[in-house]
PDB file of N, CA and C in Angstrom:
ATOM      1  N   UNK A   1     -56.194 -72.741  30.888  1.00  0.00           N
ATOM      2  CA  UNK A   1     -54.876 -73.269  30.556  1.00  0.00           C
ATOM      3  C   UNK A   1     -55.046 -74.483  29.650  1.00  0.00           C
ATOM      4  N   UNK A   2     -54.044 -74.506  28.638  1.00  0.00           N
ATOM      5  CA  UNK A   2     -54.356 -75.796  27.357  1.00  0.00           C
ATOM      6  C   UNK A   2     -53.540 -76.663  28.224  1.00  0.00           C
ATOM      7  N   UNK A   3     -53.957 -78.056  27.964  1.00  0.00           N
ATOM      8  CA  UNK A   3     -53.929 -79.536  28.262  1.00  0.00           C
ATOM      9  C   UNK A   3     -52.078 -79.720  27.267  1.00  0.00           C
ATOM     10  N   UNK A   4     -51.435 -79.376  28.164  1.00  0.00           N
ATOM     11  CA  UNK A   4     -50.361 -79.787  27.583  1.00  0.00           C
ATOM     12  C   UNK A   4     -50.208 -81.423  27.691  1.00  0.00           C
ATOM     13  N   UNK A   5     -49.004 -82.482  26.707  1.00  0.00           N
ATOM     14  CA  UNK A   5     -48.206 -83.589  27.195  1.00  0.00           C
ATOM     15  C   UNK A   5     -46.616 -83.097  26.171  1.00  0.00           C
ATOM     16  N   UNK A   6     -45.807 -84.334  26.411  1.00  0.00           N
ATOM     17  CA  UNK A   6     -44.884 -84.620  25.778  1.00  0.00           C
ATOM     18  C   UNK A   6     -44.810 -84.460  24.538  1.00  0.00           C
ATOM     19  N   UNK A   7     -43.982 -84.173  23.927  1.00  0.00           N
ATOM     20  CA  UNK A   7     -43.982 -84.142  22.690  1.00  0.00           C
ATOM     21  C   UNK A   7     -43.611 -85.469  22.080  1.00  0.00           C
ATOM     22  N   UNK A   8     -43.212 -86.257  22.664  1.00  0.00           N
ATOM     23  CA  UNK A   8     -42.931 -87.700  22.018  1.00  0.00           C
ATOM     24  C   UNK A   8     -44.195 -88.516  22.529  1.00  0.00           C
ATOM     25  N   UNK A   9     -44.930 -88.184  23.533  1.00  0.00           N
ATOM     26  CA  UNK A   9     -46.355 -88.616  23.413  1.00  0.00           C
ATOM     27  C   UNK A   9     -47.565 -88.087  22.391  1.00  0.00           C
ATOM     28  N   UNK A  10     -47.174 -87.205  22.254  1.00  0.00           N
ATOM     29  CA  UNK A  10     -48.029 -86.302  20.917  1.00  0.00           C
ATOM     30  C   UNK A  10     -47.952 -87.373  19.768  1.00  0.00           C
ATOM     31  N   UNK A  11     -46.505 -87.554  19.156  1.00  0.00           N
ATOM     32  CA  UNK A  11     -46.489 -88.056  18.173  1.00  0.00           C
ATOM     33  C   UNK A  11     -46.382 -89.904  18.263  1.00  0.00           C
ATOM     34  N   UNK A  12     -46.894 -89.962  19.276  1.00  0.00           N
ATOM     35  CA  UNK A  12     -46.946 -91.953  19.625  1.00  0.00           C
ATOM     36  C   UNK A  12     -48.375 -91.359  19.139  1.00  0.00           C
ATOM     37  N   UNK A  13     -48.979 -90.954  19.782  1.00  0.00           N
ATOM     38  CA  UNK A  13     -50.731 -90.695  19.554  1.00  0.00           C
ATOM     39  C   UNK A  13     -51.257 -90.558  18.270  1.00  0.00           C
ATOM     40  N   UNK A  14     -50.506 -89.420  17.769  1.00  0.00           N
ATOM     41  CA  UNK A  14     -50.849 -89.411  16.326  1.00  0.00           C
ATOM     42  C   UNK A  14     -50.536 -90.773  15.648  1.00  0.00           C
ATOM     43  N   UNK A  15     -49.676 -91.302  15.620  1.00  0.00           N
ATOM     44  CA  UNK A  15     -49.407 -92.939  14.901  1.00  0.00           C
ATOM     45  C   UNK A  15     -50.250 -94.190  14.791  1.00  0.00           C
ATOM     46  N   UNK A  16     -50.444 -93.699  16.659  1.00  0.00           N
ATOM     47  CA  UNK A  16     -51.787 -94.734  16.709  1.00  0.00           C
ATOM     48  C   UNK A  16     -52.742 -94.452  16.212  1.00  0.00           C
ATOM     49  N   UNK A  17     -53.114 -93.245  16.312  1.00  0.00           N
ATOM     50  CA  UNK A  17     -54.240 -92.864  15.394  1.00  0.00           C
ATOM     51  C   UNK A  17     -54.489 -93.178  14.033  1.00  0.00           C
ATOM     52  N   UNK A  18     -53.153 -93.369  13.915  1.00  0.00           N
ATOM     53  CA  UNK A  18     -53.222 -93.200  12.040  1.00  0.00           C
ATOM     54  C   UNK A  18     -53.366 -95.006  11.910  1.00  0.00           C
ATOM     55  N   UNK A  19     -53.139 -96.013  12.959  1.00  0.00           N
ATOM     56  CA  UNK A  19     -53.455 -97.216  12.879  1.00  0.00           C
ATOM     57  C   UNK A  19     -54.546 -97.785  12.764  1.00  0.00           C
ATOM     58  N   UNK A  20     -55.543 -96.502  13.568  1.00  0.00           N
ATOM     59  CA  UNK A  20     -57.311 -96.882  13.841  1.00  0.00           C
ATOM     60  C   UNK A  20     -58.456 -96.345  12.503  1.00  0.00           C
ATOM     61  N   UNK A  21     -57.415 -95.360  11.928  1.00  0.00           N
ATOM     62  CA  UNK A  21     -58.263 -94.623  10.942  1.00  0.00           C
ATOM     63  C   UNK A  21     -57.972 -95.708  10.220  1.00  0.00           C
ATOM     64  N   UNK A  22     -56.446 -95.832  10.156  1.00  0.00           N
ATOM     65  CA  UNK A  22     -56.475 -97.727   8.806  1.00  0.00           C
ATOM     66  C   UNK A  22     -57.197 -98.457   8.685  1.00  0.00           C
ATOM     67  N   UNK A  23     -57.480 -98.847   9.735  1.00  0.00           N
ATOM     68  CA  UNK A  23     -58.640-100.182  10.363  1.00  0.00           C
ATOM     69  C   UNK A  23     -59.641 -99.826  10.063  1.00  0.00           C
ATOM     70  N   UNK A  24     -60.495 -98.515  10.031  1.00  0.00           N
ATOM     71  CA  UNK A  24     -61.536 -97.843  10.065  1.00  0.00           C
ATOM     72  C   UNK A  24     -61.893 -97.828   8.602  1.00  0.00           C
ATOM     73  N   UNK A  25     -60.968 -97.361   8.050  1.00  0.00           N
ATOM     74  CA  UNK A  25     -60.919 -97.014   6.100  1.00  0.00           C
ATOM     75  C   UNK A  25     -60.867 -98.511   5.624  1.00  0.00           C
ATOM     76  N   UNK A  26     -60.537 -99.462   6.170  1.00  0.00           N
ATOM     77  CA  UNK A  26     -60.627-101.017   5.700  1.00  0.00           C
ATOM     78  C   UNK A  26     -61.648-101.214   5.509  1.00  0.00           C
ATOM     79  N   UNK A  27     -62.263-101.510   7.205  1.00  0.00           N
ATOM     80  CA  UNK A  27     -63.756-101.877   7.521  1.00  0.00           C
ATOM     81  C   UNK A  27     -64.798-100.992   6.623  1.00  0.00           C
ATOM     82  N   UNK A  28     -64.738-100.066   6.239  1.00  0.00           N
ATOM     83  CA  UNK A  28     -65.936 -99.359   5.254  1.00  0.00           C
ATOM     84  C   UNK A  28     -65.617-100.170   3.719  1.00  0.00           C
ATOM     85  N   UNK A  29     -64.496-100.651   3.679  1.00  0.00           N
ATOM     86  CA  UNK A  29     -64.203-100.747   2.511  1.00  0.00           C
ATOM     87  C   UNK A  29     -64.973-102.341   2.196  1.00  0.00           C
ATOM     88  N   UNK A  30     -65.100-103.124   3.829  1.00  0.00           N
ATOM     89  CA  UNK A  30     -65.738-104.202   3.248  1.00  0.00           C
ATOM     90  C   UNK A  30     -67.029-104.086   2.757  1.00  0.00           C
ATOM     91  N   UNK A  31     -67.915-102.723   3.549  1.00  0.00           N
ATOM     92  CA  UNK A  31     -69.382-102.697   2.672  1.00  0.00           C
ATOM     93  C   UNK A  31     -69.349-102.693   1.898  1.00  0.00           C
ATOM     94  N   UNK A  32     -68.561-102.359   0.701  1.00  0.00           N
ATOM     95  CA  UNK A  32     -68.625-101.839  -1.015  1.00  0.00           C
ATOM     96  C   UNK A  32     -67.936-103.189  -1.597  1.00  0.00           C
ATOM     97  N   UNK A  33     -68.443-104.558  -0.672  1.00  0.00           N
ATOM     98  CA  UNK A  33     -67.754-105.867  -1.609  1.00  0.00           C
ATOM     99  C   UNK A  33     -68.496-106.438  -2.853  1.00  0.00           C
ATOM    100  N   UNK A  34     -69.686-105.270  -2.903  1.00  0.00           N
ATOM    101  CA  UNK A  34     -70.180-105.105  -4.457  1.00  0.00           C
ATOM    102  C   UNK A  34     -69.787-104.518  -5.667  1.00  0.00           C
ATOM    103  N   UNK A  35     -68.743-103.675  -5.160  1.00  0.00           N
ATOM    104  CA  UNK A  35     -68.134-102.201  -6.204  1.00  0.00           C
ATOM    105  C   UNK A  35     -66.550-102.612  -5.533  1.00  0.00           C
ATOM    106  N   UNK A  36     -65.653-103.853  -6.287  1.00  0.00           N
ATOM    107  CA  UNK A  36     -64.506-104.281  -5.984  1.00  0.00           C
ATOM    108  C   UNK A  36     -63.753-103.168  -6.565  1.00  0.00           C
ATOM    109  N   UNK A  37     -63.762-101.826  -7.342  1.00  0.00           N
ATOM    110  CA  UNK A  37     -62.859-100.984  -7.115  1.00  0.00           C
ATOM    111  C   UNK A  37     -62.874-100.020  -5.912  1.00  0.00           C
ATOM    112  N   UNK A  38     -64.149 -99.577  -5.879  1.00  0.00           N
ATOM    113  CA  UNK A  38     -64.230 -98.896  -4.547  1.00  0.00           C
ATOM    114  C   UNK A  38     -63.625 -99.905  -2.999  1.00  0.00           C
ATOM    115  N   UNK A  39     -63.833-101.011  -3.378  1.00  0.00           N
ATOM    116  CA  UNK A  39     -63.244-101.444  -2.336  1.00  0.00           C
ATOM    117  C   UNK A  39     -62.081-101.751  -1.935  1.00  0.00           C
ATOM    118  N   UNK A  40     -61.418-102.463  -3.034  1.00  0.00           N
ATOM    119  CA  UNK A  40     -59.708-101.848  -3.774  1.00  0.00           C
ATOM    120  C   UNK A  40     -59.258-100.450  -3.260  1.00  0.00           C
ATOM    121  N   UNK A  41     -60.047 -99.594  -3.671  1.00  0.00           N
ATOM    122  CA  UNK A  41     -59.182 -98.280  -3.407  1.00  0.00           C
ATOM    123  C   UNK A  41     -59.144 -98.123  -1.739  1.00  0.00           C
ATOM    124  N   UNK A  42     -60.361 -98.305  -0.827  1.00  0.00           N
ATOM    125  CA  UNK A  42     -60.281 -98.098   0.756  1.00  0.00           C
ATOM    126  C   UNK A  42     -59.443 -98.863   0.917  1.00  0.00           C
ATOM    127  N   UNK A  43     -59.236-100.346   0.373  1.00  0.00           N
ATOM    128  CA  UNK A  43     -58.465-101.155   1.574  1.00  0.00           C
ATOM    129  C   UNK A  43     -56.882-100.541   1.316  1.00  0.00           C
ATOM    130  N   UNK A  44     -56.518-100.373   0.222  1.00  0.00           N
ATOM    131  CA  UNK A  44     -55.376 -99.324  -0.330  1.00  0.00           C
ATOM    132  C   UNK A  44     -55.013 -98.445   0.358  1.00  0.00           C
ATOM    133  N   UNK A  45     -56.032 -97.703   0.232  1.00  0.00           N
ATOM    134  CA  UNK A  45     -55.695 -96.580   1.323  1.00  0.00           C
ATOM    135  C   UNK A  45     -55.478 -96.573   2.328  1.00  0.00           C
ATOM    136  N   UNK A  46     -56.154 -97.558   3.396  1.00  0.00           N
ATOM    137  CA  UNK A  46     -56.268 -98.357   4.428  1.00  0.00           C
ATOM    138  C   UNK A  46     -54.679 -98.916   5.110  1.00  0.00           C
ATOM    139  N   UNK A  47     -54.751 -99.477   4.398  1.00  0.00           N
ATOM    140  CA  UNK A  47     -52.926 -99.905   4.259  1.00  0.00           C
ATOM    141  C   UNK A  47     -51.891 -98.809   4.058  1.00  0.00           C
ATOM    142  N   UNK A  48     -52.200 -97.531   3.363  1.00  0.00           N
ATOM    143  CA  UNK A  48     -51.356 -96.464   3.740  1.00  0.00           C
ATOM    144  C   UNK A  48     -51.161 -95.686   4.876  1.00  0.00           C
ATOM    145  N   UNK A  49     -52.504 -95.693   5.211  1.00  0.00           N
ATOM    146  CA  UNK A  49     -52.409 -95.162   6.578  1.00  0.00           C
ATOM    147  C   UNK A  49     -51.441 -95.732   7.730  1.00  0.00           C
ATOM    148  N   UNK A  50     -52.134 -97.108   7.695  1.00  0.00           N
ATOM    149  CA  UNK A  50     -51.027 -97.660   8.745  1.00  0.00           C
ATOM    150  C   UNK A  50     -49.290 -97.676   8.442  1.00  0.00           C
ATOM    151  N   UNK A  51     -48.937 -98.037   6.706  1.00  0.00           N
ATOM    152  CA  UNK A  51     -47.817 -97.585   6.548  1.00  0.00           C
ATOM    153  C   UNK A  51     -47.391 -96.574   6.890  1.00  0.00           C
ATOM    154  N   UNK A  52     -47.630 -95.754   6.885  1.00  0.00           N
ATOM    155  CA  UNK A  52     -47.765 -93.780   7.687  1.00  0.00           C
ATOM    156  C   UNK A  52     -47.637 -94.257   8.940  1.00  0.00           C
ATOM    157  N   UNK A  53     -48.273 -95.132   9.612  1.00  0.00           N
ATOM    158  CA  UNK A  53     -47.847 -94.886  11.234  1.00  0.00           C
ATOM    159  C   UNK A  53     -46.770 -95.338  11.602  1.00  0.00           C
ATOM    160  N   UNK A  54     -46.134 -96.774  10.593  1.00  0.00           N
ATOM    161  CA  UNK A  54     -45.175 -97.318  10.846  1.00  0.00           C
ATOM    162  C   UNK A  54     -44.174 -96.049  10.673  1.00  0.00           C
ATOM    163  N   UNK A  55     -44.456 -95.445   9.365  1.00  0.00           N
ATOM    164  CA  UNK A  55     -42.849 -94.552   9.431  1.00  0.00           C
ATOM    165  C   UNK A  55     -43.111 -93.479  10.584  1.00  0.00           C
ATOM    166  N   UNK A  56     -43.818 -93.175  10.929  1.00  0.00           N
ATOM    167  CA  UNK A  56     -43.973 -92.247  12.287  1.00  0.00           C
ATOM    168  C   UNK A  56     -43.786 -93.000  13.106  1.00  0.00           C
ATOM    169  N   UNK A  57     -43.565 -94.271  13.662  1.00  0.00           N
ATOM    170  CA  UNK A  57     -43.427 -95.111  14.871  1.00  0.00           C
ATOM    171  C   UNK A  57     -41.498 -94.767  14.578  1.00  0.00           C
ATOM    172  N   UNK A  58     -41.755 -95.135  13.378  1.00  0.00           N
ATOM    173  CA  UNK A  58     -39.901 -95.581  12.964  1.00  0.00           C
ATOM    174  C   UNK A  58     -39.087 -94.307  13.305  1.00  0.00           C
ATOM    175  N   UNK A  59     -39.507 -92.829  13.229  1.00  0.00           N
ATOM    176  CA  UNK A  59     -38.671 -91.438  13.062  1.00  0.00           C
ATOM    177  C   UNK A  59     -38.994 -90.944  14.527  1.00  0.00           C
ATOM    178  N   UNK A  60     -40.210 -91.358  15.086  1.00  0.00           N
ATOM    179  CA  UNK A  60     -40.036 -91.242  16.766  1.00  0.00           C
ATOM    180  C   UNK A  60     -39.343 -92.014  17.630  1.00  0.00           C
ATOM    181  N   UNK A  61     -39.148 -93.104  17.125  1.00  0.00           N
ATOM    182  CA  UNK A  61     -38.117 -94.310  17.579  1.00  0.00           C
ATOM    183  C   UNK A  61     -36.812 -93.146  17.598  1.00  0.00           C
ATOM    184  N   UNK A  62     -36.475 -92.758  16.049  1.00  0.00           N
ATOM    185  CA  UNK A  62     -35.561 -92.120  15.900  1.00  0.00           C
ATOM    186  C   UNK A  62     -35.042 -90.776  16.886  1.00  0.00           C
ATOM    187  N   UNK A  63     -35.758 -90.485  16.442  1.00  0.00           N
ATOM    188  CA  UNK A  63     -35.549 -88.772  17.753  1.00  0.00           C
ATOM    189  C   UNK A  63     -35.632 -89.319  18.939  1.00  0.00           C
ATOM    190  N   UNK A  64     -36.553 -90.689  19.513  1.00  0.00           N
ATOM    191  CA  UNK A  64     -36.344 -90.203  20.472  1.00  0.00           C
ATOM    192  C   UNK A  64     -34.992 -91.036  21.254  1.00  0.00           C
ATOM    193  N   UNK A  65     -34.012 -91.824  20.536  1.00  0.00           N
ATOM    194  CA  UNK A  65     -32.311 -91.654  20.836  1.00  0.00           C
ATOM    195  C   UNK A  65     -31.972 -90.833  20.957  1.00  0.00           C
ATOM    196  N   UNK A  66     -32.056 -89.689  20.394  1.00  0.00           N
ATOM    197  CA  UNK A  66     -31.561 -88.233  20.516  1.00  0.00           C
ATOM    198  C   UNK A  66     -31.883 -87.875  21.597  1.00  0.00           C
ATOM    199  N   UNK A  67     -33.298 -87.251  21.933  1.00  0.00           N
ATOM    200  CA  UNK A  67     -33.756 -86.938  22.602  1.00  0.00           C
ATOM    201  C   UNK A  67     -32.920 -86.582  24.118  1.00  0.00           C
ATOM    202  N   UNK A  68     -32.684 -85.963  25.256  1.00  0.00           N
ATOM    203  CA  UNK A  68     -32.069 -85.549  26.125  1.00  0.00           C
ATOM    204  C   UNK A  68     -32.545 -86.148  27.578  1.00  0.00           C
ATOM    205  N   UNK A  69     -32.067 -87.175  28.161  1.00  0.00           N
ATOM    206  CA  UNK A  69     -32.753 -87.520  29.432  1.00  0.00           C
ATOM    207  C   UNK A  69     -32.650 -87.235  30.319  1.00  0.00           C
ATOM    208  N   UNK A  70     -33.611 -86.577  31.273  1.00  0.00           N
ATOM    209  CA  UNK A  70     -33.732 -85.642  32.324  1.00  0.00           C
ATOM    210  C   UNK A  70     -34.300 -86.596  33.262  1.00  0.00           C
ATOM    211  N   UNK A  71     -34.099 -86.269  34.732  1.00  0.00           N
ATOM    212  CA  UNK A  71     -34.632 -86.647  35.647  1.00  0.00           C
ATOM    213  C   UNK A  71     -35.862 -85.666  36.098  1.00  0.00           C
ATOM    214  N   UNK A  72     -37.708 -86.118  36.078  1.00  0.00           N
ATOM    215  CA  UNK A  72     -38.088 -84.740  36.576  1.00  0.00           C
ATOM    216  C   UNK A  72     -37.995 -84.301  38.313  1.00  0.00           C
ATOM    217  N   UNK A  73     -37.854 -83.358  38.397  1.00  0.00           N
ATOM    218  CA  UNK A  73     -37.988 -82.511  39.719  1.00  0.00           C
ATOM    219  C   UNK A  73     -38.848 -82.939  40.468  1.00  0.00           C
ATOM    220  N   UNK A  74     -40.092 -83.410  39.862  1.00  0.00           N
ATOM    221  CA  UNK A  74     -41.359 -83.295  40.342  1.00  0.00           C
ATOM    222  C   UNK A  74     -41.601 -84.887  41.008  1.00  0.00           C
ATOM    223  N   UNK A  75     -41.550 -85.359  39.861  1.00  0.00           N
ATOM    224  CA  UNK A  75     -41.874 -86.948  40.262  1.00  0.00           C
ATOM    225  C   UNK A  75     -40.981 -88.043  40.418  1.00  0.00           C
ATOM    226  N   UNK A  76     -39.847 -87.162  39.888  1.00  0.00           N
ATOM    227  CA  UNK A  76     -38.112 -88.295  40.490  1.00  0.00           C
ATOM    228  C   UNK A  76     -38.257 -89.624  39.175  1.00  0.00           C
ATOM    229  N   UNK A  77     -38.896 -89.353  38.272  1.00  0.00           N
ATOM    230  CA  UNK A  77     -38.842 -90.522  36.994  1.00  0.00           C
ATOM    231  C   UNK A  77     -37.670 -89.584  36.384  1.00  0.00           C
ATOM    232  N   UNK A  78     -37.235 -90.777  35.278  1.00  0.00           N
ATOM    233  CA  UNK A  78     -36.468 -89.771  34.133  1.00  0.00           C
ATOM    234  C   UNK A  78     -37.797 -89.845  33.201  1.00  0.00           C
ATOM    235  N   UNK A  79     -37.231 -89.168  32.484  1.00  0.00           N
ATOM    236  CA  UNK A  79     -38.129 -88.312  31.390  1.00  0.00           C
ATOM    237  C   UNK A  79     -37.413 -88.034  30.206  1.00  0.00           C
ATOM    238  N   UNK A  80     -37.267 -87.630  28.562  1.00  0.00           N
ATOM    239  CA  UNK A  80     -37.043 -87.535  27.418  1.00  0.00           C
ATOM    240  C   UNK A  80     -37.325 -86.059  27.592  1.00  0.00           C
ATOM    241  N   UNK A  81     -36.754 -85.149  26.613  1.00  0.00           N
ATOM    242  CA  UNK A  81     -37.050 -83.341  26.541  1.00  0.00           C
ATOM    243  C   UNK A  81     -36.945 -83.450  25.100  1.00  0.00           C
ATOM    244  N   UNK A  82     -37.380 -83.285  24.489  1.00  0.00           N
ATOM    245  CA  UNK A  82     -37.317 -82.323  22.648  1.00  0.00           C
ATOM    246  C   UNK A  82     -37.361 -81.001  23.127  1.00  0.00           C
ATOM    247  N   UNK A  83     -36.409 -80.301  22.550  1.00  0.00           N
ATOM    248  CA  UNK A  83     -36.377 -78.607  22.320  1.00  0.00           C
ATOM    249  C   UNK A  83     -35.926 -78.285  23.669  1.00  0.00           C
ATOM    250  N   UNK A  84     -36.475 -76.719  24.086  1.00  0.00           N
ATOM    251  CA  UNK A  84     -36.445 -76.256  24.818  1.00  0.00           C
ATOM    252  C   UNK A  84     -36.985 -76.259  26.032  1.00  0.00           C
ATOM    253  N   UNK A  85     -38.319 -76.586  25.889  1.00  0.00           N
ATOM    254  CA  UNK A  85     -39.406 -76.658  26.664  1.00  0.00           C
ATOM    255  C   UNK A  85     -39.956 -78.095  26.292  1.00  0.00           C
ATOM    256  N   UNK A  86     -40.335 -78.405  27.601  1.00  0.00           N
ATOM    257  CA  UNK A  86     -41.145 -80.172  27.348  1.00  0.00           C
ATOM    258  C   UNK A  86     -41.912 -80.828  28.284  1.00  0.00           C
ATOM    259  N   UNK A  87     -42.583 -81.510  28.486  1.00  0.00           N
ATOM    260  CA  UNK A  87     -42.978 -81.946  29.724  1.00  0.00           C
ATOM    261  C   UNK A  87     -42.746 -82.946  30.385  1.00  0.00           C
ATOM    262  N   UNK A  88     -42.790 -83.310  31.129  1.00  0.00           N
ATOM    263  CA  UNK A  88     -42.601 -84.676  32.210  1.00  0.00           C
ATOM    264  C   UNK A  88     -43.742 -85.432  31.145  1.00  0.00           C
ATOM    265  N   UNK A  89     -43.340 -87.001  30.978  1.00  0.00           N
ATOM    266  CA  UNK A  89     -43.759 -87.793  30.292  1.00  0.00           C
ATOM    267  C   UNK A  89     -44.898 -88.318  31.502  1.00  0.00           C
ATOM    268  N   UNK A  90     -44.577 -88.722  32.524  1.00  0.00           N
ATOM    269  CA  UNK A  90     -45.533 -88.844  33.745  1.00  0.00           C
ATOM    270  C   UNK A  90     -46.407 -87.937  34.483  1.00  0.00           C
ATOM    271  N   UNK A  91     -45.782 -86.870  34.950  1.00  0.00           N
ATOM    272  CA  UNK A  91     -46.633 -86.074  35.433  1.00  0.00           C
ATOM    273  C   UNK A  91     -46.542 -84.783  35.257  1.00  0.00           C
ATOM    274  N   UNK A  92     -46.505 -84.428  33.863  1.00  0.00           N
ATOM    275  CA  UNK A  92     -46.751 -83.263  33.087  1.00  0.00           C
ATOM    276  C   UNK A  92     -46.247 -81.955  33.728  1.00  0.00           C
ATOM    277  N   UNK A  93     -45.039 -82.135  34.476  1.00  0.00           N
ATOM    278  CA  UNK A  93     -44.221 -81.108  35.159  1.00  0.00           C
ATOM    279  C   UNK A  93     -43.312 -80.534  33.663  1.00  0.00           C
ATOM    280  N   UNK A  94     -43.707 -79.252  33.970  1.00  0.00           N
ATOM    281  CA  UNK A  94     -43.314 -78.139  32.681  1.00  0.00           C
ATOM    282  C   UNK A  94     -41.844 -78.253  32.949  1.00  0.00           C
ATOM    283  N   UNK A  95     -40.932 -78.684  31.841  1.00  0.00           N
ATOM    284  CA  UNK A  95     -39.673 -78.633  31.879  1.00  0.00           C
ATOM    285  C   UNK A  95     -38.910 -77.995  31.271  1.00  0.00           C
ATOM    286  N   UNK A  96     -37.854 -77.562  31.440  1.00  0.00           N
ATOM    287  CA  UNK A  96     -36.806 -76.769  30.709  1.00  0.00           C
ATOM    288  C   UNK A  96     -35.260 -76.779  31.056  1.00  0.00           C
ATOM    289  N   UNK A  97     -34.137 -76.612  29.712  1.00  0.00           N
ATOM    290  CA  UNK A  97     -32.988 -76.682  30.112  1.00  0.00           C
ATOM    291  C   UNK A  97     -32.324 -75.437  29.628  1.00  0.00           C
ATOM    292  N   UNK A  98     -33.620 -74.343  29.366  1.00  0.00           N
ATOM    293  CA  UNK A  98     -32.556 -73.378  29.429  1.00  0.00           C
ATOM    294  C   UNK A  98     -32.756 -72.576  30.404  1.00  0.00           C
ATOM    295  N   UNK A  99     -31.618 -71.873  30.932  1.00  0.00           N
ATOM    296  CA  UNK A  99     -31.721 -70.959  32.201  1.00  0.00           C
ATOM    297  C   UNK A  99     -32.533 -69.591  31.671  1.00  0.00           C
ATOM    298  N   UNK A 100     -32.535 -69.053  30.928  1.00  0.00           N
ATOM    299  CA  UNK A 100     -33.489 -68.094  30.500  1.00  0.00           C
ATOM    300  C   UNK A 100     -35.108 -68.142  30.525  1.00  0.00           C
ATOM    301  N   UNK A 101     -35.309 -69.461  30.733  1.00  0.00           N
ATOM    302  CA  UNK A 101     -36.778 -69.706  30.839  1.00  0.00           C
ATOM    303  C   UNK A 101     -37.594 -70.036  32.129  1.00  0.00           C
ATOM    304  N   UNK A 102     -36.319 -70.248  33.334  1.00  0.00           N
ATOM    305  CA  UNK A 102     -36.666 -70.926  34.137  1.00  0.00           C
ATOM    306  C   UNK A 102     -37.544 -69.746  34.897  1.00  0.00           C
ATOM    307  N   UNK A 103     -39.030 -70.267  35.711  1.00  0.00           N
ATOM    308  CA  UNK A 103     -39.431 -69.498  36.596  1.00  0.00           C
ATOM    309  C   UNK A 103     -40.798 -68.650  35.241  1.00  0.00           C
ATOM    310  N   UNK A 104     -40.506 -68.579  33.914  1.00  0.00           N
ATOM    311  CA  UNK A 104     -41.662 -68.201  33.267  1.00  0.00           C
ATOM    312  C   UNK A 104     -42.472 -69.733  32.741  1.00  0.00           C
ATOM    313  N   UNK A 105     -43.545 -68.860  32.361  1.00  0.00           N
ATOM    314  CA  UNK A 105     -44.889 -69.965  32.309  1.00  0.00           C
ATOM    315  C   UNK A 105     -44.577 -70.408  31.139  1.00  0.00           C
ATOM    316  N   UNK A 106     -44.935 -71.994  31.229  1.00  0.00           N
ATOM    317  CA  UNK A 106     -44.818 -73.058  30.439  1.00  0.00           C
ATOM    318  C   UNK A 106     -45.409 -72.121  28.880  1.00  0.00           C
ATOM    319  N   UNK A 107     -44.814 -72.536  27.472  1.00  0.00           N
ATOM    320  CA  UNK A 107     -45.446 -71.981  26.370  1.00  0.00           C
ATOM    321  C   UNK A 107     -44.789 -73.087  25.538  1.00  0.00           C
ATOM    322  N   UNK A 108     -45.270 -73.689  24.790  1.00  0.00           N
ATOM    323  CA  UNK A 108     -44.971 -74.241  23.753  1.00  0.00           C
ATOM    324  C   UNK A 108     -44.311 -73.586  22.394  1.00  0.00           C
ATOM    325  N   UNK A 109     -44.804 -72.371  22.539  1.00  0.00           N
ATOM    326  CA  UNK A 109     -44.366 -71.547  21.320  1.00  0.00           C
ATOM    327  C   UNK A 109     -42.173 -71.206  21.937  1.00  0.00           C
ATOM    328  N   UNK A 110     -42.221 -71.259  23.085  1.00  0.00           N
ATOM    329  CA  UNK A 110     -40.543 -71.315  23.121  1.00  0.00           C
ATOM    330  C   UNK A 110     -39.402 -72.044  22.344  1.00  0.00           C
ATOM    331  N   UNK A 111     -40.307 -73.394  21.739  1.00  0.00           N
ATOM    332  CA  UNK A 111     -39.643 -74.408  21.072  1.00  0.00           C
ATOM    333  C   UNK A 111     -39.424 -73.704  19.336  1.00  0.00           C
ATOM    334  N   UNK A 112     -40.203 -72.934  19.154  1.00  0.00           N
ATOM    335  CA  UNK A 112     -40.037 -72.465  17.685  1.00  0.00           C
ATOM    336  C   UNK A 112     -38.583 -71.865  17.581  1.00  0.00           C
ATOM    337  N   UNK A 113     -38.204 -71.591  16.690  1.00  0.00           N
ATOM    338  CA  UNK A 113     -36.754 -70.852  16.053  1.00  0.00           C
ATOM    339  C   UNK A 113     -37.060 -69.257  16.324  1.00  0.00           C
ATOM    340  N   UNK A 114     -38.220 -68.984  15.524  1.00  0.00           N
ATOM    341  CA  UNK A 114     -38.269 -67.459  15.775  1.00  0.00           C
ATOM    342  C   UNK A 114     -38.930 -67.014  17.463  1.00  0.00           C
ATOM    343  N   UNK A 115     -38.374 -67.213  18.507  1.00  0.00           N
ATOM    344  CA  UNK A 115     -39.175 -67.144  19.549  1.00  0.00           C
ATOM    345  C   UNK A 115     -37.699 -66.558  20.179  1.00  0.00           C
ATOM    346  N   UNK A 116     -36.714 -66.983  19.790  1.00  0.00           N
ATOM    347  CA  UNK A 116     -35.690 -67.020  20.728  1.00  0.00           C
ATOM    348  C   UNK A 116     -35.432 -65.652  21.032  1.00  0.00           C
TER     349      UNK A 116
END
């Protein structure tokens, strides 16, 4: 069985990620403080990355107002749902609000358009 989470934890993760690769693409960039374009261009890049996480921090901020708040079953927290299918943000209890799904096994692929 795949390691499901949240889908609004998915994309916090990816952001951060994209904060560490910044940091990461900087720091190489200070070895090359002999070759000031090569080093120009990492720290550049460097700085895009993290700009990239900001606007991914900013459009998950966004959705997740939208987003639908559920109480889970399981662990009595509320919880956030994107789509159809989602998980408990705490304790990864497979969730759903449509009655057609209830009682089949968790799939991620339910959330697509052509699935329905």
């Amino acid at each position: 069985m795949a390691k499901y989470s949240s889908k609004i934890n998915k994309i916090r993760t990816f952001a951060l990620a994209l904060i560490f690769v910044g940091f990461i693409v900087m720091y190489i960039g200070i070895y090359f403080r002999t070759s000031p374009l090569i080093m120009t261009i990492l720290m550049i890049l460097g700085l895009i990355f993290i700009i990239a996480s900001t606007v991914v921090y900013f459009w998950i901020g966004m959705l997740s107002t939208k987003a639908i708040q559920v109480k889970c079953p399981s662990c009595g927290k509320p919880t956030k749902m994107l789509g159809r299918v989602d998980m408990c943000m705490h304790c990864r209890e497979p969730l759903t609000l449509d009655p057609d799904l209830v009682g089949k096994e968790f799939d991620e692929k339910y959330n697509s358009r052509r699935q329905k």
